[in-house]
Protein backbone atom coordinates (compact mmCIF):
# COMPACT_ATOMS: atom_id res chain seq x y z
CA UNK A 1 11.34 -45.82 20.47
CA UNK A 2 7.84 -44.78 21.24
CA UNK A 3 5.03 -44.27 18.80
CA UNK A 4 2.55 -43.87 20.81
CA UNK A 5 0.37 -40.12 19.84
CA UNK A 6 0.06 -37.45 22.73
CA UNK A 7 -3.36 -37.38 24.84
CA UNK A 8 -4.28 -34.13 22.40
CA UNK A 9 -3.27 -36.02 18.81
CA UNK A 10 -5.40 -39.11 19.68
CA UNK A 11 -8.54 -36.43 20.47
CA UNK A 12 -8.00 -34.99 17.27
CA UNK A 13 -7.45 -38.16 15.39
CA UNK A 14 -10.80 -39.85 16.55
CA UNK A 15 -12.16 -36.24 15.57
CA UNK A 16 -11.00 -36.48 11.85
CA UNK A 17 -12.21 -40.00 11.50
CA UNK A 18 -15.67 -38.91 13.02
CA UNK A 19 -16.08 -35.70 11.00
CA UNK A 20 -14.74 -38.18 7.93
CA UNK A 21 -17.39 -40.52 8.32
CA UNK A 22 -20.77 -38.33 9.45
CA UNK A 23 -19.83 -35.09 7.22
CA UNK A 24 -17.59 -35.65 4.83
CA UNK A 25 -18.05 -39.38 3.52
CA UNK A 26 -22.06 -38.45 2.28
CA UNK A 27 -21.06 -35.59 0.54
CA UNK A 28 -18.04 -37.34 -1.29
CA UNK A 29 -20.33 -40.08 -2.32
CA UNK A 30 -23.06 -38.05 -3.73
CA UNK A 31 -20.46 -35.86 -5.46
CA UNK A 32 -19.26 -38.82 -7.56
CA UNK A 33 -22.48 -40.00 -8.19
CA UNK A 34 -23.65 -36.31 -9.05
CA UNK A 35 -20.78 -36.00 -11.81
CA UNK A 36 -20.96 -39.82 -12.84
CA UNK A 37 -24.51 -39.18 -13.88
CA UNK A 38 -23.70 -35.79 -15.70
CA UNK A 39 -21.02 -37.33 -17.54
CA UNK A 40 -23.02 -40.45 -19.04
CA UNK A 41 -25.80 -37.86 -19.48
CA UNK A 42 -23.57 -36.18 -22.10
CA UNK A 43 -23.73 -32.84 -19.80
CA UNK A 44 -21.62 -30.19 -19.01
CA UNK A 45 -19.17 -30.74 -15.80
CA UNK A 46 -17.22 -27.49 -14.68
CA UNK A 47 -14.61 -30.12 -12.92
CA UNK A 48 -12.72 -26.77 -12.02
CA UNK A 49 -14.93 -25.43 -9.54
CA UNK A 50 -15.16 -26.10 -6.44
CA UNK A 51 -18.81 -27.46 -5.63
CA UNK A 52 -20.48 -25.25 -2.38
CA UNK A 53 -20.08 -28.24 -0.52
CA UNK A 54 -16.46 -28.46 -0.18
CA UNK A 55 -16.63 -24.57 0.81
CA UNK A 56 -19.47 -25.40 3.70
CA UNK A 57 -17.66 -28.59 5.14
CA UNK A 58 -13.96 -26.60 4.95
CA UNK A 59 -16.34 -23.97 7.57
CA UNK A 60 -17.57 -26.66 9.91
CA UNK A 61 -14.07 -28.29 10.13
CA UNK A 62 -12.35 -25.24 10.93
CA UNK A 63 -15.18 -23.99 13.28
CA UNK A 64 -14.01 -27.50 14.86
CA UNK A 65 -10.52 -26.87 15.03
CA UNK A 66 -9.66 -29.67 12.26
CA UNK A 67 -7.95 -27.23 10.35
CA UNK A 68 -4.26 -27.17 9.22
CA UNK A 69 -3.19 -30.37 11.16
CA UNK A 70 -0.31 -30.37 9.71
CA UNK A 71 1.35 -27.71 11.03
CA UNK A 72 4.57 -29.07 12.73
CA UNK A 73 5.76 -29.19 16.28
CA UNK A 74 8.44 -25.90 16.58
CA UNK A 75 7.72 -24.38 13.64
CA UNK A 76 4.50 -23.13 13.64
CA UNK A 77 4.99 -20.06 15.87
CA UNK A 78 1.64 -17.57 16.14
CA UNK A 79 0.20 -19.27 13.23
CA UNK A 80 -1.49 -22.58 14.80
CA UNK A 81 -2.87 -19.60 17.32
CA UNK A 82 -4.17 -17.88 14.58
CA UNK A 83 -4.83 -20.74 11.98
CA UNK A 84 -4.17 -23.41 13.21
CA UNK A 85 -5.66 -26.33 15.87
CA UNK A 86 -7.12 -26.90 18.99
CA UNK A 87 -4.43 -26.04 21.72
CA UNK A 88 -2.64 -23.84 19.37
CA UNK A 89 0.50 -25.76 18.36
CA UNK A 90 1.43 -27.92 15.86
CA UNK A 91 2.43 -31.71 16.04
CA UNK A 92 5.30 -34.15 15.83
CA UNK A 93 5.34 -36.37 13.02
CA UNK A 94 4.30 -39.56 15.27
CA UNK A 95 1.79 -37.54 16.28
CA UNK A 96 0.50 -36.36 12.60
CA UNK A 97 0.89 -39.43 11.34
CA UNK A 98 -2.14 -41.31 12.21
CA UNK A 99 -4.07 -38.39 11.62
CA UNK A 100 -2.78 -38.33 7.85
CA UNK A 101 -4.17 -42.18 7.95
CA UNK A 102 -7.11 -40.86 8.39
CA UNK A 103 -7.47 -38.41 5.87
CA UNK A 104 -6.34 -41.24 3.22
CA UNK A 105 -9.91 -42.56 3.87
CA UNK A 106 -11.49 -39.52 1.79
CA UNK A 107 -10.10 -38.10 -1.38
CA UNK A 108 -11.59 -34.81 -0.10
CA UNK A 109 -10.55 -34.91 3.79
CA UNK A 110 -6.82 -33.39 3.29
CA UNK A 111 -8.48 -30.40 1.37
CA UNK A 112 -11.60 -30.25 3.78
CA UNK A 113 -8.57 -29.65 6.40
CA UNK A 114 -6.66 -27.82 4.80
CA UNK A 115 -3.87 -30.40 4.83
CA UNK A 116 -3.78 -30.86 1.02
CA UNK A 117 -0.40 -31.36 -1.22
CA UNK A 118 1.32 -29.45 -2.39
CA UNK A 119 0.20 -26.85 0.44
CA UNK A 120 1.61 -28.33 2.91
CA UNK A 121 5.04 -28.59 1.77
CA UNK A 122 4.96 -25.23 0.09
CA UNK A 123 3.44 -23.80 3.50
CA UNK A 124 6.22 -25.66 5.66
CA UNK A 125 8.71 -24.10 3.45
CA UNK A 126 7.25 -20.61 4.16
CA UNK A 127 7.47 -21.80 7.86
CA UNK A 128 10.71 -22.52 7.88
CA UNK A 129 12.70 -21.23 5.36
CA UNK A 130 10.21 -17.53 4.06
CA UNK A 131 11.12 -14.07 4.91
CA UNK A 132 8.58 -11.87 6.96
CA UNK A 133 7.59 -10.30 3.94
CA UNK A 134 6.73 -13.47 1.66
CA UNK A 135 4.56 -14.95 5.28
CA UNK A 136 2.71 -12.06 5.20
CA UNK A 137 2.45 -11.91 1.53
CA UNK A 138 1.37 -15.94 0.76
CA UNK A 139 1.68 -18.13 4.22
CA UNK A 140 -1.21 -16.11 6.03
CA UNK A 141 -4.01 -16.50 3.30
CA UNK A 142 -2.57 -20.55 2.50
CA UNK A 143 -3.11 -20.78 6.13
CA UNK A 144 -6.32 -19.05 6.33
CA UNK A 145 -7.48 -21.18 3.32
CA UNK A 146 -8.50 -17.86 1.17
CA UNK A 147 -5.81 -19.30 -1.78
CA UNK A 148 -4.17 -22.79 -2.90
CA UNK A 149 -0.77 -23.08 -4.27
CA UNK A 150 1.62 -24.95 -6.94
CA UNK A 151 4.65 -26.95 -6.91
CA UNK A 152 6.41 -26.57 -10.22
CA UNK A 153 10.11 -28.53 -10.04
CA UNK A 154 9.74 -31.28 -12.94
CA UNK A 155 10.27 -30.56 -16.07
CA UNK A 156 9.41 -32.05 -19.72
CA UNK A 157 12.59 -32.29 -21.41
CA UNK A 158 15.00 -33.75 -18.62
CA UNK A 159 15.10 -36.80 -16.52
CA UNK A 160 13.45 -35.49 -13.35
CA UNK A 161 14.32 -37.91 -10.51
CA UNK A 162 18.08 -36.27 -11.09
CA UNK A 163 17.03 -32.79 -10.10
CA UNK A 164 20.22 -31.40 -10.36
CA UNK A 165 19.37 -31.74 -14.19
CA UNK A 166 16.33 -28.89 -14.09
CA UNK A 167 17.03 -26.21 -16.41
CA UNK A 168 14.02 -23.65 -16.15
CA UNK A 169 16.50 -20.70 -15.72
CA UNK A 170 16.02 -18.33 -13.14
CA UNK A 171 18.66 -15.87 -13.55
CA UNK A 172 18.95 -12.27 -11.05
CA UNK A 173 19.13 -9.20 -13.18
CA UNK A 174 19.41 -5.96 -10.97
CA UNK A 175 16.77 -6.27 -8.32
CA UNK A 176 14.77 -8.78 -10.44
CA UNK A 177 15.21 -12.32 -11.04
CA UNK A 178 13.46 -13.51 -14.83
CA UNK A 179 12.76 -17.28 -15.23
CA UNK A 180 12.19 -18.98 -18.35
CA UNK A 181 11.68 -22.53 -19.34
CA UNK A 182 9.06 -25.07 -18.93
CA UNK A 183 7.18 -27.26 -16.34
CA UNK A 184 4.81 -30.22 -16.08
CA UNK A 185 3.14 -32.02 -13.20
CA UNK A 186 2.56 -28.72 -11.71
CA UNK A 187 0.32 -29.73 -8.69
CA UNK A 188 -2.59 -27.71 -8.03
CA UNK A 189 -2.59 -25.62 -10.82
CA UNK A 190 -6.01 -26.06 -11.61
CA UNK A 191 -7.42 -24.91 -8.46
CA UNK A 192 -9.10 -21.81 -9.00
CA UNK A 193 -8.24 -20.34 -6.47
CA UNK A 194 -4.24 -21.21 -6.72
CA UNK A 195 -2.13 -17.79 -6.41
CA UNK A 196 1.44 -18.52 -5.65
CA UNK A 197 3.51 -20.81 -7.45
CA UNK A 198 6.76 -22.21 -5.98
CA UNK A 199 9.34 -22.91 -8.41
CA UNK A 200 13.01 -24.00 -8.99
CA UNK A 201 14.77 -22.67 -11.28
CA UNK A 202 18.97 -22.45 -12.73
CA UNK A 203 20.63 -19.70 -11.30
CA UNK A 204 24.46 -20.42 -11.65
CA UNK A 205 25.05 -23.13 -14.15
CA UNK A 206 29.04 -22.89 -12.41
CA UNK A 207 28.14 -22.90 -8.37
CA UNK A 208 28.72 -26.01 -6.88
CA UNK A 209 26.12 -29.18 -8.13
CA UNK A 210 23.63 -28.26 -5.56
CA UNK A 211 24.16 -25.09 -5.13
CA UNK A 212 22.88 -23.93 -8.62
CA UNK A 213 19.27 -23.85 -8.38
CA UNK A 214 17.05 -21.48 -6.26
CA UNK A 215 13.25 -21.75 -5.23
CA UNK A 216 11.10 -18.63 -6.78
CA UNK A 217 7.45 -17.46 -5.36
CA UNK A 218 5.86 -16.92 -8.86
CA UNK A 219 2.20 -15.43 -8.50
CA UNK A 220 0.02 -16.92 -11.19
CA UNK A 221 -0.75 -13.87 -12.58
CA UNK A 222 2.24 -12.89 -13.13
CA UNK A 223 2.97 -12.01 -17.20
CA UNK A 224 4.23 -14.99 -19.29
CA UNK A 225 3.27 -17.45 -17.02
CA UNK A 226 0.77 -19.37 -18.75
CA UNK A 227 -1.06 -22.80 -18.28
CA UNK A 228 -0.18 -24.69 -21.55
CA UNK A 229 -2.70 -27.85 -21.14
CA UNK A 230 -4.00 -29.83 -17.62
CA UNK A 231 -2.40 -33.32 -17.69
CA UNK A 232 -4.80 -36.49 -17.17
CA UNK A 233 -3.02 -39.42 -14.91
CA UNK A 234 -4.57 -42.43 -16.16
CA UNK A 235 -7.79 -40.77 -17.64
CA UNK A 236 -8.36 -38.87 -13.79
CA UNK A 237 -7.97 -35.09 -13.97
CA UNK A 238 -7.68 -34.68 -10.02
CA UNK A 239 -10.15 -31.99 -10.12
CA UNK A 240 -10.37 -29.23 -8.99
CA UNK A 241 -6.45 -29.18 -8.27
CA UNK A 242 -4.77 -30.74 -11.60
CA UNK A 243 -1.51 -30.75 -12.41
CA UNK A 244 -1.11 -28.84 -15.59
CA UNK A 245 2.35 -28.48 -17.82
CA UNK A 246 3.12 -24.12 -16.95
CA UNK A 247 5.77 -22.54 -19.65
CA UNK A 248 7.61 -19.17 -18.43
CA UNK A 249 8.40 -16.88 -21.02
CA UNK A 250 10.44 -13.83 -19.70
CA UNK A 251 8.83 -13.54 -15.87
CA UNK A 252 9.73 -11.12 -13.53
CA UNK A 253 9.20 -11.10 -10.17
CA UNK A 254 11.28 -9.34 -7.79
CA UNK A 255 14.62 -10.85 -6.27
CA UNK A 256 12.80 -10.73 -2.82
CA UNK A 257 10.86 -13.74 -4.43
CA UNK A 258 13.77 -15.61 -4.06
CA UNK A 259 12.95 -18.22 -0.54
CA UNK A 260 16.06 -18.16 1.53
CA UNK A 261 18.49 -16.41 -1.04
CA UNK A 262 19.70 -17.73 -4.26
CA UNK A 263 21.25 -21.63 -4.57
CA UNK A 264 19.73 -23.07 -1.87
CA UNK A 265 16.93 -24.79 -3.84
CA UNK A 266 18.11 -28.72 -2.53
CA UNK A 267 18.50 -27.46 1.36
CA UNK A 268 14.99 -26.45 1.21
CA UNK A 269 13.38 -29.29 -1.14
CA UNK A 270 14.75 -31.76 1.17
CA UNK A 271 13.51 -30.20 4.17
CA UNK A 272 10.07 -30.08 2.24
CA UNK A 273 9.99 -33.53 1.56
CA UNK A 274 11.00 -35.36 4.55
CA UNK A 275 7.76 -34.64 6.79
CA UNK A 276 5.81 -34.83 2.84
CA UNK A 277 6.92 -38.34 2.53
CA UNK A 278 5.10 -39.41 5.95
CA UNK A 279 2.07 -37.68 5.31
CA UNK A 280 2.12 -39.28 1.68
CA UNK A 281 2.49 -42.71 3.04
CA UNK A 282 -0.16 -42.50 5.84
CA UNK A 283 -2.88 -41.40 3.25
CA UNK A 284 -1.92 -44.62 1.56
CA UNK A 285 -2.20 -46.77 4.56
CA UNK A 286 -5.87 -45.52 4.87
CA UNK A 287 -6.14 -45.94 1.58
CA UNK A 288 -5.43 -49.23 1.80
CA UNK A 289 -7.39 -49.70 4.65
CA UNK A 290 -10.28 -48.64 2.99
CA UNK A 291 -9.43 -50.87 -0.21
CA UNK A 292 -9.32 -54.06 2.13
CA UNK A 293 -12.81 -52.82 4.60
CA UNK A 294 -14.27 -53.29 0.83
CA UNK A 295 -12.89 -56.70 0.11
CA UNK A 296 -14.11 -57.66 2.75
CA UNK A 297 -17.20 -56.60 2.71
CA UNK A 298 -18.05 -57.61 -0.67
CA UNK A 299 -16.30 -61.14 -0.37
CA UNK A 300 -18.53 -61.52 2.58
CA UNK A 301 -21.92 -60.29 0.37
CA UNK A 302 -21.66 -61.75 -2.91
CA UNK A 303 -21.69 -65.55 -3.26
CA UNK A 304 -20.12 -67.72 -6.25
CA UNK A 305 -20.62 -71.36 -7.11
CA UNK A 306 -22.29 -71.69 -3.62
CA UNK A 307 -19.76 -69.77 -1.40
CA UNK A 308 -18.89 -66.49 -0.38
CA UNK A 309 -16.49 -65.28 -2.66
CA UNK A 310 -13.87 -65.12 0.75
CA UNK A 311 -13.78 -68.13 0.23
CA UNK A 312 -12.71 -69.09 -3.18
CA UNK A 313 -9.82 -69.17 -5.02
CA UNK A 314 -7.17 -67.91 -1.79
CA UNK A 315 -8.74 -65.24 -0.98
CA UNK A 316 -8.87 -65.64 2.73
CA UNK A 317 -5.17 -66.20 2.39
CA UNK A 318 -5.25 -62.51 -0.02
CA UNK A 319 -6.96 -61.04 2.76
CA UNK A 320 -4.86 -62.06 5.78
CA UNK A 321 -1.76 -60.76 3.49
CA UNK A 322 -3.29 -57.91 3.27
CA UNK A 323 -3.46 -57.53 7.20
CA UNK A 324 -0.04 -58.31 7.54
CA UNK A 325 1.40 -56.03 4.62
CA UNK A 326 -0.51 -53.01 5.83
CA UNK A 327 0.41 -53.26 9.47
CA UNK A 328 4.09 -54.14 8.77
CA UNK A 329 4.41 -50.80 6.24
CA UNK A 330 2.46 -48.45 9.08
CA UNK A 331 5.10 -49.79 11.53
CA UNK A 332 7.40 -48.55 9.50
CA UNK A 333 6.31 -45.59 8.64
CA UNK A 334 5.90 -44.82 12.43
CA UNK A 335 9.45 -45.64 13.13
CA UNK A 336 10.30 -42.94 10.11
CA UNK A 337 7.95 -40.17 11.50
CA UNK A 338 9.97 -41.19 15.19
CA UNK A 339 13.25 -40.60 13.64
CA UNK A 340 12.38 -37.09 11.68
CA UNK A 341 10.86 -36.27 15.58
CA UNK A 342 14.24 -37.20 17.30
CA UNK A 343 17.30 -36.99 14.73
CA UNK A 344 15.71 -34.90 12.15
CA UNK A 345 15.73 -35.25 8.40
CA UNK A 346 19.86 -35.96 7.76
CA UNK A 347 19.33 -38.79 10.30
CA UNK A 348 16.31 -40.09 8.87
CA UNK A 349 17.34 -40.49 5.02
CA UNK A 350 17.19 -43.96 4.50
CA UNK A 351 13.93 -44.66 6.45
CA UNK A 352 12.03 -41.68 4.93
CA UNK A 353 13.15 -43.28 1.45
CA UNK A 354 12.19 -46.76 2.32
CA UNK A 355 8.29 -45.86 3.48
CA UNK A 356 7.89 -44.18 0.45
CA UNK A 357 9.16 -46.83 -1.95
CA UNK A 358 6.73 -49.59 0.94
CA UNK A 359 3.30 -47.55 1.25
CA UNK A 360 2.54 -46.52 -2.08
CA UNK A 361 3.26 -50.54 -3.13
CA UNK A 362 1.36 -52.47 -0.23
CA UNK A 363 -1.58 -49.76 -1.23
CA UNK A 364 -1.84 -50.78 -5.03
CA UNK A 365 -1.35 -54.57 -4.08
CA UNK A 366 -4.52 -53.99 -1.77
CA UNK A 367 -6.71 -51.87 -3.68
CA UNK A 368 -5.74 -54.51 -6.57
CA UNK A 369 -6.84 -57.33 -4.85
CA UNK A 370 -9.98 -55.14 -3.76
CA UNK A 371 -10.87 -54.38 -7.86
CA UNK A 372 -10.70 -57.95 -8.74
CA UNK A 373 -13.11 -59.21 -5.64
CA UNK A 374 -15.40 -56.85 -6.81
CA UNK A 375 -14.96 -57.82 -10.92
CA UNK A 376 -16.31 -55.47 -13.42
CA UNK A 377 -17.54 -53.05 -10.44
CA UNK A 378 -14.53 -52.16 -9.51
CA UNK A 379 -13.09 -50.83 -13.09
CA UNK A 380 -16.26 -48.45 -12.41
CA UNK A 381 -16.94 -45.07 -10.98
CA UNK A 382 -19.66 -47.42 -8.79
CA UNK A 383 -16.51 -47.98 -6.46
CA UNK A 384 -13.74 -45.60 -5.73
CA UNK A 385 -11.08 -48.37 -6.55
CA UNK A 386 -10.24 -47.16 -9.64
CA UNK A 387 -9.29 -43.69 -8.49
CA UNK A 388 -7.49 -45.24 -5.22
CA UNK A 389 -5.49 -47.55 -7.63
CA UNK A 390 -4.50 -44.61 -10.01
CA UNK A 391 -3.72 -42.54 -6.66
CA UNK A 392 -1.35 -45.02 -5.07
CA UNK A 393 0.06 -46.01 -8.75
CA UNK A 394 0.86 -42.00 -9.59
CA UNK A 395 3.02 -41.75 -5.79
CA UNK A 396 5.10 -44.44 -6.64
CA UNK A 397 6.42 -41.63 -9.37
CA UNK A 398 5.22 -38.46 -7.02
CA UNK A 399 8.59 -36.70 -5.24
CA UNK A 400 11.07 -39.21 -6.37
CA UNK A 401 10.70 -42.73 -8.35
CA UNK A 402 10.80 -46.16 -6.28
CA UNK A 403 14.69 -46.39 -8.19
CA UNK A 404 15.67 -43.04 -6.42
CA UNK A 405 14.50 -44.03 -3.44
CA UNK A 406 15.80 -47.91 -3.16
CA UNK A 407 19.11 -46.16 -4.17
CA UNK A 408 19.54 -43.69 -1.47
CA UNK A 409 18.37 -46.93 1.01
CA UNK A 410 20.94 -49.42 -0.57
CA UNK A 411 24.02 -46.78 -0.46
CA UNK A 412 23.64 -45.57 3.32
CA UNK A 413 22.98 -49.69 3.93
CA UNK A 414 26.07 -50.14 1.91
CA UNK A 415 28.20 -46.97 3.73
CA UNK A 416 27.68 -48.89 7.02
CA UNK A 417 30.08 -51.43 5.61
CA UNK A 418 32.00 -49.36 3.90
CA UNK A 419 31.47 -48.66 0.35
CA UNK A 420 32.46 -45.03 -0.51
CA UNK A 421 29.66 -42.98 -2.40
């Protein structure tokens, strides 16, 4: 196995982390501080725009060629001509993957390169699975970065890690097909500038268990869609993308809507999610990286009862398990990304569920460690440690809970000696 990145993806990884740190990493900072002030001020925040900053440093970025990174090796056809970046195809998972490390660094570098969730997996699905008509329609202005889009799969009233239990109906009448039913944790929702909405839906309660449920291209304005209330995760908004709860009441869209023809919802979710899951758990390792480069820092700075506070109460011995827990989980997130490259998603089940149950764990168990080094600071918006902790806390629930995950890992382990499913 190799994980070493191409010539071209280690040029364009020491790009991102360049444009991260001289561009993007001032105007992040004074952002927070900007709407940290307004907010103890008692002003007004419009947390749903986006501030003219984001819009100028999405411009230079592109103008760069640090634009739609994500866009994957075979798949990307004219569009990483047209869209996408420099040399004008896309790039293997081994290859993406310490570029996504990067972009973990900055809550604002995945949309500043237009490498944001859910648009990547709802553009990849366009990619691979859309008809002419709906690339024309939605993947050309996602690509161009003119419109966001939404994920809406999980649903209120039903146990969502078992998505064969989603009951949003989305039922083909004549030409049309008419949904109706309820979601939450719709992912970029807020944007104001979100346009399409992907969403699964029921269509034949009596098809085969996963052949029941379709994916739908919804446009937000379409009628009876509407935005019932923006959810909070742990007090943070994620502004300006949110994930809002969306109820459908009667909408019709046409059956051309449908992506890839109806019941084929679970081919095309898991061939969303297995590239997702990588880019997911390299924006923790950075993450995490970033959580421990502050640690460190500050338990080099402050002193207590005449020492640096590295060295009191086992933190050295916190730190150097924090060295050895992040390496260990970006090793094997590597050797995931290496196995979507070479035996493709089927073959790569168990270690695609295994890095996402490992990242998203080793990065709260840093950024942790990082809050209490820094004490009362780092419950604050002084710090971003708070938001990182709340970040790598919400993936441990985002495409699938640790359970589902440590499941699918423990039954293939267990099918290799034998046990039936």
């Amino acid at each position: 196995m190799d994980f070493s990145p191409s010539p071209r993806a280690a040029e364009l990884t020491d790009a991102v982390r360049s444009f991260i740190r001289d561009e993007i990493a001032p105007v992040e900072d004074a952002l927070q501080l900007r709407q940290a002030e307004a907010r103890r001020a008692g002003g007004e925040v419009d947390l749903w725009q986006v501030p003219r900053e984001m819009h100028e440093l999405r411009r230079k970025a592109r103008r760069q060629g640090l634009w739609n990174l994500f866009l994957p090796a075979g798949h990307e056809g004219p569009y990483a001509e047209r869209f996408g970046t420099r040399g004008g195809t896309g790039l293997s998972n081994v290859d993406y993957a310490p570029i996504a490390e990067a972009t973990g660094w900055s809550f604002l570098a995945p949309y500043v390169f237009n490498c944001n969730a859910p648009d990547t997996g709802n553009a990849e699905v366009l990619l691979r699975y859309g008809s002419q008509e709906q690339k024309d329609r939605w993947l050309d202005p996602l690509l161009e970065g003119r419109i966001r889009s939404a994920f809406a799969m999980t649903e209120p009233g039903v146990a969502s890690s078992d998505a064969t239990t989603m009951q949003l109906t989305a039922v083909v009448e004549g030409d049309d097909v008419v949904l109706n039913g309820r979601k939450w944790w719709t992912t970029g929702i807020g944007h104001p500038d979100c346009e399409i909405l992907l969403v699964m839906g029921l269509t034949d309660p009596d098809a085969p268990k996963y052949a029941r449920h379709s994916m739908v291209l919804v446009p937000r304005d379409t009628p009876g869609v509407k935005v019932e209330r923006m959810l909070d995760t742990m007090g943070f908004l994620d502004e300006p993308f949110g994930h809002g709860e969306v109820s459908f009441t009667n909408v019709r869209v046409p059956v051309s809507n449908i992506v890839a023809g109806p019941g084929r919802a679970f081919e095309i979710a898991q061939g969303r999610l297995g590239p997702g899951r990588v880019h997911h758990a390299m924006r923790m390792i950075g993450l995490a990286e970033r959580a421990l480069r502050l640690a460190c820092e500050r338990g080099l700075a402050r002193t207590a009862f005449g020492q640096p506070l590295a060295d009191l109460g086992g933190n050295r011995e916190r730190i150097a398990e924090a060295r050895i827990a992040i390496d260990s989980a970006r090793l094997l997130i590597l050797n995931a990304a290496w196995k979507l490259d070479t035996v493709g998603a089927a073959g790569a089940l168990s270690e695609v569920s295994a890095i996402k149950v490992a990242a998203p764990q080793v990065a709260q168990q840093v950024i942790d460690f990082a809050m209490q080094i820094h004490g009362g600071a780092g419950l604050s918006s002084d710090f971003p440690l708070a938001g990182a902790w709340t970040a790598a806390r919400a993936v441990r629930l985002a495409d699938g809970p640790d359970e589902v995950h440590k499941g699918v890992v423990a039954r293939i382990e267990l099918g290799r000696h034998g046990a039936a499913r």
